[in-house]
N, C-alpha and C. Protein backbone atom coordinates (compact mmCIF):
# COMPACT_ATOMS: atom_id res chain seq x y z
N UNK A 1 158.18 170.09 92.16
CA UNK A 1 157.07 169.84 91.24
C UNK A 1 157.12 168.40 90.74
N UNK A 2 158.64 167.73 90.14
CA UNK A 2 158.06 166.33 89.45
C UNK A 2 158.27 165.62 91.27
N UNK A 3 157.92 165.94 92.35
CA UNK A 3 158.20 165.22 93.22
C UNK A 3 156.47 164.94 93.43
N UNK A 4 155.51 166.43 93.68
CA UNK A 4 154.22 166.49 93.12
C UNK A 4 153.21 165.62 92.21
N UNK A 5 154.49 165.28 91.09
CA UNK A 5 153.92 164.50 89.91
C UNK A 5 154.07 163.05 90.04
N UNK A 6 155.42 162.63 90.60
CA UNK A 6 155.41 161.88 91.13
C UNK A 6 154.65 160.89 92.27
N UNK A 7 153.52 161.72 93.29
CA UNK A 7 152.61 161.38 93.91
C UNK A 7 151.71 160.96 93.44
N UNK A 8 150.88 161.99 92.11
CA UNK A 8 150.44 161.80 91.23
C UNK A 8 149.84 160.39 90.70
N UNK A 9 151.32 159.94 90.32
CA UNK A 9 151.07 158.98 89.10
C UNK A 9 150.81 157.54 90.42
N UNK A 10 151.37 157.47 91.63
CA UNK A 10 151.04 156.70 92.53
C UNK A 10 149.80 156.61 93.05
N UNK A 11 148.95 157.71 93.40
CA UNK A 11 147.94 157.75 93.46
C UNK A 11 147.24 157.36 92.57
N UNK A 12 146.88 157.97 91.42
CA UNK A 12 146.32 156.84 90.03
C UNK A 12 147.05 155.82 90.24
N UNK A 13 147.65 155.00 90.25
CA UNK A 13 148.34 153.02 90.40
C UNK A 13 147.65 153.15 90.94
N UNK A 14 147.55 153.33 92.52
CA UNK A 14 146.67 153.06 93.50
C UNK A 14 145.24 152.77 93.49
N UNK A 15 144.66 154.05 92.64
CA UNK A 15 143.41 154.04 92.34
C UNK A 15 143.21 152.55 91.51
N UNK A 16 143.77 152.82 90.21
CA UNK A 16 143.42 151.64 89.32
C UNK A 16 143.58 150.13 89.81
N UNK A 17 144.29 150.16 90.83
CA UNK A 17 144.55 148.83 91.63
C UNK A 17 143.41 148.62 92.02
N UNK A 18 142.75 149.68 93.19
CA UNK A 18 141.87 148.96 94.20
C UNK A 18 140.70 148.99 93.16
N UNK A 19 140.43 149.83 92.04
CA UNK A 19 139.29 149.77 90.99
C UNK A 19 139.08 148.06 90.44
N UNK A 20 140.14 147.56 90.17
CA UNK A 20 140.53 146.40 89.44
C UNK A 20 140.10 145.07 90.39
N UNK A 21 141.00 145.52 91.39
CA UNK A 21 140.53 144.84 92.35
C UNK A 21 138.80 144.07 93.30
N UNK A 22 137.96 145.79 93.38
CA UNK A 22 136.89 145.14 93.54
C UNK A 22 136.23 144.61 92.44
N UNK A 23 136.63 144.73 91.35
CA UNK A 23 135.68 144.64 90.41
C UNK A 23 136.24 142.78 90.06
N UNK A 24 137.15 142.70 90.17
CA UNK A 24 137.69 140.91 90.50
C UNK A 24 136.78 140.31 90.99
N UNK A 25 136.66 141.22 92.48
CA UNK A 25 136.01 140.31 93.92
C UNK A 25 134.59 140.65 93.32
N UNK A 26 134.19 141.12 93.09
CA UNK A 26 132.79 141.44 92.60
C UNK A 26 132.15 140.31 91.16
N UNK A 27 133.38 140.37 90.58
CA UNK A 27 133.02 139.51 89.41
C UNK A 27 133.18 137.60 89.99
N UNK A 28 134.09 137.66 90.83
CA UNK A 28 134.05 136.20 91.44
C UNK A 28 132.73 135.75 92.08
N UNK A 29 132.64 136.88 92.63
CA UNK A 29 131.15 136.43 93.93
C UNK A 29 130.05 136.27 92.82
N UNK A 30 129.69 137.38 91.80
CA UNK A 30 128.61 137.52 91.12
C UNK A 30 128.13 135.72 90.39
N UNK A 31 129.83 136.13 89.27
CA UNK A 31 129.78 135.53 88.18
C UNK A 31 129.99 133.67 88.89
N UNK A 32 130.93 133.75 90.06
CA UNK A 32 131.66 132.00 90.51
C UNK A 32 130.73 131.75 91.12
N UNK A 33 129.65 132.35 91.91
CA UNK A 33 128.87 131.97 93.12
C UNK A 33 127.33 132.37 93.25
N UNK A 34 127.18 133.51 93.09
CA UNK A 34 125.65 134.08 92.91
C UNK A 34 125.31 133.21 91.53
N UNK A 35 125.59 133.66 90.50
CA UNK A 35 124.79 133.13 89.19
C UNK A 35 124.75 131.95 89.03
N UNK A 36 126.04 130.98 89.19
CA UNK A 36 125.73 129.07 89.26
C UNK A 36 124.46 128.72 90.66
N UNK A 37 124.56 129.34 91.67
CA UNK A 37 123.61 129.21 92.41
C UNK A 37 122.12 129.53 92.13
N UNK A 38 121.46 130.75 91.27
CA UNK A 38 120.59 130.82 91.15
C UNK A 38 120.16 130.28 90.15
N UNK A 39 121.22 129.86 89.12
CA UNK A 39 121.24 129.06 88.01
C UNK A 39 120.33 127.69 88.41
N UNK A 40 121.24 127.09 89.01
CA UNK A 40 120.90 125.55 90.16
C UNK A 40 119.86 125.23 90.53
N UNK A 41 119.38 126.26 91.49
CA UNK A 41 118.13 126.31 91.74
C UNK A 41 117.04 126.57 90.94
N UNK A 42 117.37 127.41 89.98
CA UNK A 42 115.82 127.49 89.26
C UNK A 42 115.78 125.89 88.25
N UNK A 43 117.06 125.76 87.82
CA UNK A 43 116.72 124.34 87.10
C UNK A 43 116.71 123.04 88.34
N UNK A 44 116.49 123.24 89.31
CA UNK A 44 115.89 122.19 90.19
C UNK A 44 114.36 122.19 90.62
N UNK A 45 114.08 123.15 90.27
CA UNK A 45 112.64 123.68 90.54
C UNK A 45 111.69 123.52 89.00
N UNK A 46 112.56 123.88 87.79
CA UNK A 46 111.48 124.08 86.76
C UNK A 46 112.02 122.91 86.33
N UNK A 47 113.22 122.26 86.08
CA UNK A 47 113.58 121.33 85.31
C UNK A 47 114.44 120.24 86.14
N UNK A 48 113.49 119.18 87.41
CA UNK A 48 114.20 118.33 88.08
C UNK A 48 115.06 116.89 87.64
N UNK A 49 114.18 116.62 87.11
CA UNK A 49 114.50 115.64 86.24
C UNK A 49 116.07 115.67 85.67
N UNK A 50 116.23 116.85 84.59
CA UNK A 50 117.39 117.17 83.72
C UNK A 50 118.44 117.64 84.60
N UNK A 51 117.72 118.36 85.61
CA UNK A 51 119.23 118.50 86.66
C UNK A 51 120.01 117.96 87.23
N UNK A 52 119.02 116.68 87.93
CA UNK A 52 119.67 115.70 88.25
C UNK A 52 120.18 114.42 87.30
N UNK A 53 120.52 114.77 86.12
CA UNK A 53 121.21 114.04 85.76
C UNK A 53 120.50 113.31 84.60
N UNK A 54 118.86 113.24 84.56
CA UNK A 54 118.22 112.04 83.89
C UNK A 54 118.31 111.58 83.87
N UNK A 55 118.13 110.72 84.98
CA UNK A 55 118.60 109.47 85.55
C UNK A 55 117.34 108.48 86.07
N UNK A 56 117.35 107.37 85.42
CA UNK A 56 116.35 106.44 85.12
C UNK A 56 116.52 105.30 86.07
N UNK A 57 114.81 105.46 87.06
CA UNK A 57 115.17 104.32 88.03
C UNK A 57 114.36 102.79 88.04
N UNK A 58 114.56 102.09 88.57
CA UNK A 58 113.89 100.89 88.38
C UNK A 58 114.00 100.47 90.12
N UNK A 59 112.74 100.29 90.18
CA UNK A 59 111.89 100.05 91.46
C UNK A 59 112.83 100.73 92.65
N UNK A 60 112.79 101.95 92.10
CA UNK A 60 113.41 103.34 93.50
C UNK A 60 114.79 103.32 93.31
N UNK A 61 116.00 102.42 92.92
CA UNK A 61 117.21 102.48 92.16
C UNK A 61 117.81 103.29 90.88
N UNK A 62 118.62 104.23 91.09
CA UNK A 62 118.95 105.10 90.26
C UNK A 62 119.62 103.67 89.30
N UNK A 63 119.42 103.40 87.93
CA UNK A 63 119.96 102.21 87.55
C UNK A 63 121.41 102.90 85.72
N UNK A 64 120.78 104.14 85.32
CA UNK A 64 121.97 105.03 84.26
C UNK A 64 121.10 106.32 84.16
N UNK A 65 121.84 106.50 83.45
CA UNK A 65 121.20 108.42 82.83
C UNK A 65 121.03 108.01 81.47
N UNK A 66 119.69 108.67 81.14
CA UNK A 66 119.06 108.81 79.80
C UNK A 66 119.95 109.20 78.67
N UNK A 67 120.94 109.56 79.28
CA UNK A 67 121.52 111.06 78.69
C UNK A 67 122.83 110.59 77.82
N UNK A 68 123.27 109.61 78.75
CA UNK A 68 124.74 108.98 78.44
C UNK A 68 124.78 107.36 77.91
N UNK A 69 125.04 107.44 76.58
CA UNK A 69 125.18 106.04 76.09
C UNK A 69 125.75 104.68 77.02
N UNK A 70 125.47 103.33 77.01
CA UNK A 70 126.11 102.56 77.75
C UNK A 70 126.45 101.37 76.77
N UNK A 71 127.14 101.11 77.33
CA UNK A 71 127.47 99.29 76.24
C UNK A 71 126.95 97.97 76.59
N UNK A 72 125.87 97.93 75.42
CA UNK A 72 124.85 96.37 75.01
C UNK A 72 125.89 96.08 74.57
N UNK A 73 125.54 94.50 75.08
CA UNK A 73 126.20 93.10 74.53
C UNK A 73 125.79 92.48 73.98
N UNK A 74 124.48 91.91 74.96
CA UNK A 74 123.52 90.86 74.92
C UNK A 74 122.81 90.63 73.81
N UNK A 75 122.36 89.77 72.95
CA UNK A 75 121.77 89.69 71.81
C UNK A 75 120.41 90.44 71.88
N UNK A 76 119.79 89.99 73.49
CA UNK A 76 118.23 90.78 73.51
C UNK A 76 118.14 91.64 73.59
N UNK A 77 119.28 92.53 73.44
CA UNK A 77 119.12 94.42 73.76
C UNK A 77 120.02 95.12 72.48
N UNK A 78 118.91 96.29 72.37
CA UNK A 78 119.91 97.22 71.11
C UNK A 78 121.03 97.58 71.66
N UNK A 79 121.90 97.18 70.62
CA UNK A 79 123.32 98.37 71.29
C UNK A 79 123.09 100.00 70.07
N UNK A 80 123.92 100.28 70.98
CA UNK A 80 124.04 102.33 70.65
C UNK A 80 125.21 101.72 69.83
N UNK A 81 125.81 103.40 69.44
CA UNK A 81 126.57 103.48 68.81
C UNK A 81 128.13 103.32 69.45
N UNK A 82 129.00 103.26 68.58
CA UNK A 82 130.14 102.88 69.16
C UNK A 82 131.08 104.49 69.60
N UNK A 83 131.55 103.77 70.77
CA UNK A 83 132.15 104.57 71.62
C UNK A 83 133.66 105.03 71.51
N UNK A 84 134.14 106.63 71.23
CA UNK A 84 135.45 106.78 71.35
C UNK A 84 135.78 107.38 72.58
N UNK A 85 134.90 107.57 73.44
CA UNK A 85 134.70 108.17 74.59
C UNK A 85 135.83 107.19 75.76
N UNK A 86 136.94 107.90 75.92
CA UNK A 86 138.21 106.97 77.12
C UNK A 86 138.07 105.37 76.71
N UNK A 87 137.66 104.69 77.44
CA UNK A 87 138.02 103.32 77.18
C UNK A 87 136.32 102.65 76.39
N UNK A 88 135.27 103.68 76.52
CA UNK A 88 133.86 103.45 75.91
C UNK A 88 133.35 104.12 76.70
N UNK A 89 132.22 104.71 76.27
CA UNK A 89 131.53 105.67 77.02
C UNK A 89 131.53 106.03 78.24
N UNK A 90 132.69 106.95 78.47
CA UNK A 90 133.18 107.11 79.54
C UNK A 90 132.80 108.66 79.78
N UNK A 91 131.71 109.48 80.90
CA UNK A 91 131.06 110.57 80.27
C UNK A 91 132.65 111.51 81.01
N UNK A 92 133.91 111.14 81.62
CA UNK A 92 134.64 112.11 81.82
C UNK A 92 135.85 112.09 80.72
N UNK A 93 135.85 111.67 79.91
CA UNK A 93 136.53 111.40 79.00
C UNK A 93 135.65 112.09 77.31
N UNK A 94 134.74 112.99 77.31
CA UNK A 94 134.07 112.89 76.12
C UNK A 94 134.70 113.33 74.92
N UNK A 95 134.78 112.72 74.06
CA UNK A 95 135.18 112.81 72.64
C UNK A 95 135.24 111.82 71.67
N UNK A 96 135.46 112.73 70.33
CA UNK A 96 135.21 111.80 69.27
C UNK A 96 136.87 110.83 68.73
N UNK A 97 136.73 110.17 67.76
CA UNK A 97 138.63 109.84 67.69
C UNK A 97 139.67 111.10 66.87
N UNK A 98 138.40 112.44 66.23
CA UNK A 98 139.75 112.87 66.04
C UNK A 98 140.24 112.74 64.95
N UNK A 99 140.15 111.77 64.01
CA UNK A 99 140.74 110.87 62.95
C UNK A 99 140.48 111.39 61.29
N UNK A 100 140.79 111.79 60.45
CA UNK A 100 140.83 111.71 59.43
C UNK A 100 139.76 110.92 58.54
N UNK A 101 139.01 111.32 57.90
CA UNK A 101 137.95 110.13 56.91
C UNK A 101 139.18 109.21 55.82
N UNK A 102 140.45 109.66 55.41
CA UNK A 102 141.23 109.13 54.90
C UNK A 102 142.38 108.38 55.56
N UNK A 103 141.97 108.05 57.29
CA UNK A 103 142.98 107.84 58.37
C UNK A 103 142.96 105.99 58.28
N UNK A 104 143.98 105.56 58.02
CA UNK A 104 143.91 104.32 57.91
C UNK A 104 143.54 103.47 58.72
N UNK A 105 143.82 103.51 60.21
CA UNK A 105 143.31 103.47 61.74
C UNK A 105 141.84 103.31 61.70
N UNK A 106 141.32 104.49 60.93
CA UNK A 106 139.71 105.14 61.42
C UNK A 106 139.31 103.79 59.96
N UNK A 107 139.81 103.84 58.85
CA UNK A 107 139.29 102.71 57.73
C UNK A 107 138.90 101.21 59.05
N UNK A 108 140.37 100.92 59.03
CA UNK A 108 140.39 99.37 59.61
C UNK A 108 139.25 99.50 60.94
N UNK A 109 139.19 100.48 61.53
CA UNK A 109 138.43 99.88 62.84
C UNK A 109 136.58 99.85 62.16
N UNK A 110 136.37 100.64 61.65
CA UNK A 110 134.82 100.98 60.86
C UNK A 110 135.02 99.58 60.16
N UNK A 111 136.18 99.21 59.56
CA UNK A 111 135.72 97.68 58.63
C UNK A 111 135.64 96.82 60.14
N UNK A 112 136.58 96.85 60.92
CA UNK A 112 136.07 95.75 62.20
C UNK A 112 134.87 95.60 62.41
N UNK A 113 134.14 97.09 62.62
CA UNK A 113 132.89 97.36 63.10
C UNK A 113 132.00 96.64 62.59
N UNK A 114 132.18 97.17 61.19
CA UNK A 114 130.90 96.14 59.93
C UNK A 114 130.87 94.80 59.92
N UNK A 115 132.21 94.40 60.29
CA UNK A 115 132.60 93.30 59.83
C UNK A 115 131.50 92.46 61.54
N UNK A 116 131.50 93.04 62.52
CA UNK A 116 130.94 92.69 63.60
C UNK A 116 129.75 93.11 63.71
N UNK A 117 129.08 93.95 63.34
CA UNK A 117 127.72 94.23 63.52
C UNK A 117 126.86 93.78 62.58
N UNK A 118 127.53 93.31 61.03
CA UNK A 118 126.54 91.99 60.36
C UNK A 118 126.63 90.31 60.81
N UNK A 119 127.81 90.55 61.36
CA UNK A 119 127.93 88.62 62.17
C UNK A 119 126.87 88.80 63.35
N UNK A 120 126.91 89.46 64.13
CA UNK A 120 125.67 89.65 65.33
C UNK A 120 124.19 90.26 64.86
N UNK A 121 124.14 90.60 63.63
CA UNK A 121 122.65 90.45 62.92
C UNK A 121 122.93 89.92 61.66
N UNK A 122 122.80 88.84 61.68
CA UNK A 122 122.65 87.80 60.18
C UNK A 122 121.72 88.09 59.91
N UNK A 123 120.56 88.10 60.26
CA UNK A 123 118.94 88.20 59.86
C UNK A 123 118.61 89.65 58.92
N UNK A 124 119.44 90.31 59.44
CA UNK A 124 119.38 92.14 59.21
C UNK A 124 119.04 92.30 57.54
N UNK A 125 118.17 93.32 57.10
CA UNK A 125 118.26 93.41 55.94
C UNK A 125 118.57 94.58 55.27
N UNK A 126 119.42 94.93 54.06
CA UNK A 126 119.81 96.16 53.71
C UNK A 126 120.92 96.72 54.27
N UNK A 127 121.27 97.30 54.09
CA UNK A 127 123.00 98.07 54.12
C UNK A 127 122.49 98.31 56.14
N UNK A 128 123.95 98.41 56.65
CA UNK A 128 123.91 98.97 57.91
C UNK A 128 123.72 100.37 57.70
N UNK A 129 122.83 100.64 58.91
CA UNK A 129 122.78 102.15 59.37
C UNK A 129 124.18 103.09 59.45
N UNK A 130 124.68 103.94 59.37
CA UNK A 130 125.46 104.47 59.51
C UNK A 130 125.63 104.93 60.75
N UNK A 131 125.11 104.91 61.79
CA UNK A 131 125.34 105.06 63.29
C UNK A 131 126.02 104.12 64.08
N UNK A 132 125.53 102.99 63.11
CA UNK A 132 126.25 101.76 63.82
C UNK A 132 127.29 101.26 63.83
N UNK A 133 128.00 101.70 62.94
CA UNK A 133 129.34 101.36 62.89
C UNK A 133 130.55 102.82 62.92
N UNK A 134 130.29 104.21 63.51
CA UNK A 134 130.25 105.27 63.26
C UNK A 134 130.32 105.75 65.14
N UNK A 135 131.26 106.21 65.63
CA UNK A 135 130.90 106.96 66.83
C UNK A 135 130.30 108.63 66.52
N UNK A 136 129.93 109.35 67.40
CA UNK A 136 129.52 110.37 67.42
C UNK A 136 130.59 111.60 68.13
N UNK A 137 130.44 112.55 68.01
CA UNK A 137 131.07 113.35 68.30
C UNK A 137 131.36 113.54 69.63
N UNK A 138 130.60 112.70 70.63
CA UNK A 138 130.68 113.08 71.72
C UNK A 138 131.24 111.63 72.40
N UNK A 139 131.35 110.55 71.91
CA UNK A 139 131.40 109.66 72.06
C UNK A 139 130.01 108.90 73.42
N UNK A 140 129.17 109.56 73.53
CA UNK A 140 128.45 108.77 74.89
C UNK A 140 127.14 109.35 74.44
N UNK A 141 126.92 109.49 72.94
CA UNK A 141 125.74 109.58 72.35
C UNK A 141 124.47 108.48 72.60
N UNK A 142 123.29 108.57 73.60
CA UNK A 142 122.52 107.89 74.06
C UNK A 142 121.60 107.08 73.01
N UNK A 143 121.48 107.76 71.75
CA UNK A 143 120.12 107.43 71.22
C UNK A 143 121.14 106.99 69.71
N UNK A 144 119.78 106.24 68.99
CA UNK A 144 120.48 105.67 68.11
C UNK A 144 119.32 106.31 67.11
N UNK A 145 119.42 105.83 65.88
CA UNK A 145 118.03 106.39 64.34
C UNK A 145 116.98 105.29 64.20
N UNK A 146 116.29 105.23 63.80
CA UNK A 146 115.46 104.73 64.30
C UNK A 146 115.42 103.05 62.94
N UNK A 147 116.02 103.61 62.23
CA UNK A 147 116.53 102.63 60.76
C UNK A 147 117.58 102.15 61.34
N UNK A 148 118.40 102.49 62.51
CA UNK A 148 119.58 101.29 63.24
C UNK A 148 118.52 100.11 63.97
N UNK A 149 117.76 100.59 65.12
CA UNK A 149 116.90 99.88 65.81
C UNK A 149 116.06 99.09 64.74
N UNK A 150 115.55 99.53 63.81
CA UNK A 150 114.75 98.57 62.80
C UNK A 150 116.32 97.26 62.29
N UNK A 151 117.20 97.65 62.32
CA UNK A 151 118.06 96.75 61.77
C UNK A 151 118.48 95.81 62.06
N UNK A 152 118.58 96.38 63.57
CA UNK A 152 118.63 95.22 64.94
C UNK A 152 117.26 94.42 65.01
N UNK A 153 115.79 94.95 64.96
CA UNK A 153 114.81 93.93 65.76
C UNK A 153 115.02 92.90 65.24
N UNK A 154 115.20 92.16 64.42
CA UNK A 154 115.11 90.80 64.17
C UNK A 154 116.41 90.19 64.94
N UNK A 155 117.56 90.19 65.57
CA UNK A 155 118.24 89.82 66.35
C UNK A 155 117.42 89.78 67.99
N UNK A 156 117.12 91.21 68.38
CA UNK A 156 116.32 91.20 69.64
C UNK A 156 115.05 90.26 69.56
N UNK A 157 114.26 90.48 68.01
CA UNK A 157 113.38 89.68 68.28
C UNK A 157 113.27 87.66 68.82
N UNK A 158 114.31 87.15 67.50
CA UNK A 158 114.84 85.89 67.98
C UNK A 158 115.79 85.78 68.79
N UNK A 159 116.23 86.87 69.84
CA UNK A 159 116.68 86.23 71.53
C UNK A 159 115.56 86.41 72.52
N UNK A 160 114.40 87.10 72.33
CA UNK A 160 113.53 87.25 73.22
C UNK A 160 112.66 86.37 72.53
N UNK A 161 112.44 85.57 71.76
CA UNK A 161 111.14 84.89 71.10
C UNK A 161 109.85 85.68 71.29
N UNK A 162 110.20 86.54 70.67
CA UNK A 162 109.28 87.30 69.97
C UNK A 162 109.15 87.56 68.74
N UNK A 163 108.19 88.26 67.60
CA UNK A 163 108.23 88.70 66.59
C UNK A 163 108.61 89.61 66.14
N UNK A 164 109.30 90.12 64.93
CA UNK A 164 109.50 90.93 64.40
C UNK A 164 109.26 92.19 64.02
N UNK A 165 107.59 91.87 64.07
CA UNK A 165 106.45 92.97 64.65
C UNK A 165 106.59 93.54 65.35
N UNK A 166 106.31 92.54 66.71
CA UNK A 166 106.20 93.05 67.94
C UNK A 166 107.09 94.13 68.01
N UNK A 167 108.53 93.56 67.51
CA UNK A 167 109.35 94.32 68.36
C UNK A 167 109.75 96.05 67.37
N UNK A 168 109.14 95.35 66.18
CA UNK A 168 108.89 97.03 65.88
C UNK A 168 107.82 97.78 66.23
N UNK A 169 106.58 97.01 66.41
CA UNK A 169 106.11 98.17 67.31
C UNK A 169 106.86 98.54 68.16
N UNK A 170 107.55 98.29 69.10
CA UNK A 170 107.73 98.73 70.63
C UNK A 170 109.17 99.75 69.83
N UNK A 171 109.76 99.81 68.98
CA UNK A 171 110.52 100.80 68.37
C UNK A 171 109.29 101.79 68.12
N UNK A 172 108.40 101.81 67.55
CA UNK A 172 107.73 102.39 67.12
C UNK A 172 106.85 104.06 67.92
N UNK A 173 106.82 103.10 68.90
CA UNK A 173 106.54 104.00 70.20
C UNK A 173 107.20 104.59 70.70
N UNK A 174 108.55 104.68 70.62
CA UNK A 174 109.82 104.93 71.40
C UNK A 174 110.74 106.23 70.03
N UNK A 175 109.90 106.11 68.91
CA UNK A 175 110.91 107.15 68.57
C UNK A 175 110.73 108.79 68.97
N UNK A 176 111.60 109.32 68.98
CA UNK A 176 111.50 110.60 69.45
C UNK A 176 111.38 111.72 68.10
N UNK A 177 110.86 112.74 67.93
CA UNK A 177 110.65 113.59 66.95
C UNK A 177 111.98 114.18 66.80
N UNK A 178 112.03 114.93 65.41
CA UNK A 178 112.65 115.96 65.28
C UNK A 178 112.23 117.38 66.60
N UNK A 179 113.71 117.78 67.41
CA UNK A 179 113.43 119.17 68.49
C UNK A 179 112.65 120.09 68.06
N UNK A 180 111.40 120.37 68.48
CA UNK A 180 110.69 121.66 68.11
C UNK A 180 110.41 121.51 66.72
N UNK A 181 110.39 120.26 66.26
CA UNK A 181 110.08 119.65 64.45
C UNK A 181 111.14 120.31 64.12
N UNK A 182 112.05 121.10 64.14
CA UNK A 182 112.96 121.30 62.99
C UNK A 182 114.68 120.75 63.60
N UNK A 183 114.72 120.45 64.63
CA UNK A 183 116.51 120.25 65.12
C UNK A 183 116.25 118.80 65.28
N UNK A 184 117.64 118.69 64.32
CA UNK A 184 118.06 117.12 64.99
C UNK A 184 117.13 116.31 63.76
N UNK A 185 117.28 114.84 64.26
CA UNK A 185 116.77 114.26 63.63
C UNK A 185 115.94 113.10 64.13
N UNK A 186 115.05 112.42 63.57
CA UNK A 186 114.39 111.71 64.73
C UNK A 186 115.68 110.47 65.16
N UNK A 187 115.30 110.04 66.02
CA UNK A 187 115.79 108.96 67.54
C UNK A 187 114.84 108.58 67.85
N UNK A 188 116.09 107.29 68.75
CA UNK A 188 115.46 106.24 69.70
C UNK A 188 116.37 106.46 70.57
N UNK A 189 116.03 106.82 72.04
CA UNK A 189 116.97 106.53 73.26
C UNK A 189 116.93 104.95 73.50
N UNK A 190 118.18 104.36 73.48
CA UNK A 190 118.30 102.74 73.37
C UNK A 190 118.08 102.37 74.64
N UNK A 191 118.49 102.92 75.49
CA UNK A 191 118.07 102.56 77.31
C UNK A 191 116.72 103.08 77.36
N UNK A 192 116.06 103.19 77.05
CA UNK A 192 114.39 103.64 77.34
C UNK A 192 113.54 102.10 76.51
N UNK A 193 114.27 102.27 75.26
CA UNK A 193 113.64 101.21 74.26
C UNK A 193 114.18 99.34 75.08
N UNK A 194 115.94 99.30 75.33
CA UNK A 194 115.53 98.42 76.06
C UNK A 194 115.03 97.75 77.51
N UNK A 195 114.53 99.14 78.11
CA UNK A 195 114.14 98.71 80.00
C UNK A 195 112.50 98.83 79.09
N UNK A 196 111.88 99.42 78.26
CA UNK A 196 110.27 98.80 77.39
C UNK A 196 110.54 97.62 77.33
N UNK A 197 111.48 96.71 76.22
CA UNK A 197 111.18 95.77 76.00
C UNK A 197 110.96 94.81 77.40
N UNK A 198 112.58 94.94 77.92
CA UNK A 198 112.34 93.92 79.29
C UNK A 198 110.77 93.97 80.25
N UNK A 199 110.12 95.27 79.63
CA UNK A 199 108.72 95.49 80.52
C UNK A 199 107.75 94.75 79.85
N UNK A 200 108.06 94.04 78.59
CA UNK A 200 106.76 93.87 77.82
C UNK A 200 106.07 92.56 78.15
């Protein structure tokens, strides 16, 4: 009899094995392969653009992605916000520093920041934006507020000899709403605002 019972309890292992088992292979194929695939495809079909990357071309040249902050230098172009992202907006590296608001590190580099983003807008008026001297959580945050870009035009404006105007209109056009009016807050994607200006 426990030789009986003994079969038993092997047979259930057995069972629960191969139960476990397809349901693995079943969950790999479904969940690793069927669903990213039909996933894929329907956002290549309803949403091409975003699938591939949002990626912005200039005369048939994929030239960045909408999506992912890059680093302005140049006096005639807005820069984004500053980057903790690997060595600067690096999109395989994403993150913020991590740091403490009382982190002495995180003090001194934000005073660097200020200390550099009013020498490269002398003209600027009113306190800096807080984006600008401030990374984001993701570090490769594309878009900037639209009170950073107003802070900057008078720098963009006197390297492009243009006006001050001008170049707030062309902010002006370029800001983006609050998502669905209630998420987020309004923006400016800075690579959209500066491949406008270079168009103007």
């Amino acid at each position: 009899m426990a030789h009986a019972n003994g079969s038993d309890v092997n047979d259930n292992t057995l069972h629960h094995l191969r139960v476990a088992l397809i349901y693995t292979v079943l969950s790999v194929v479904v969940f690793g392969l069927i669903y990213p695939f039909v996933m894929t495809g329907l956002a290549l079909v309803l949403f091409p653009h975003q699938a591939n990357g949002s990626m912005v071309y200039i005369n048939g040249k994929p030239v960045a992605s909408a999506i992912i902050g890059q680093l302005w230098t140049k006096p005639q172009y807005f820069h984004g916000r500053p980057s903790a992202a690997g060595s600067g907006y690096d999109p395989t590296a994403t993150g913020a520093t991590n740091l403490a608001p009382t982190s002495k590190k995180l003090i001194d580099a934000t005073r660097q920041t200020i200390a550099a983003v009013r020498k490269e807008n002398p003209d600027a008026k009113g306190p800096i934006p807080m984006d600008l001297v401030t990374s984001s959580g993701s570090g490769i945050d594309p878009d900037i507020s639209p009170e950073a870009a107003l802070y900057q035009a008078p720098r963009v404006a006197h390297a492009r000899g243009m006006t001050v105007d001008q170049v707030n209109a062309i902010i002006a056009k370029h800001v983006q709403p609050r998502t669905l009016g209630i998420l987020g807050e309004p923006r400016v994607n800075v690579l959209e605002l500066n491949l406008a200006l270079d168009d103007h």
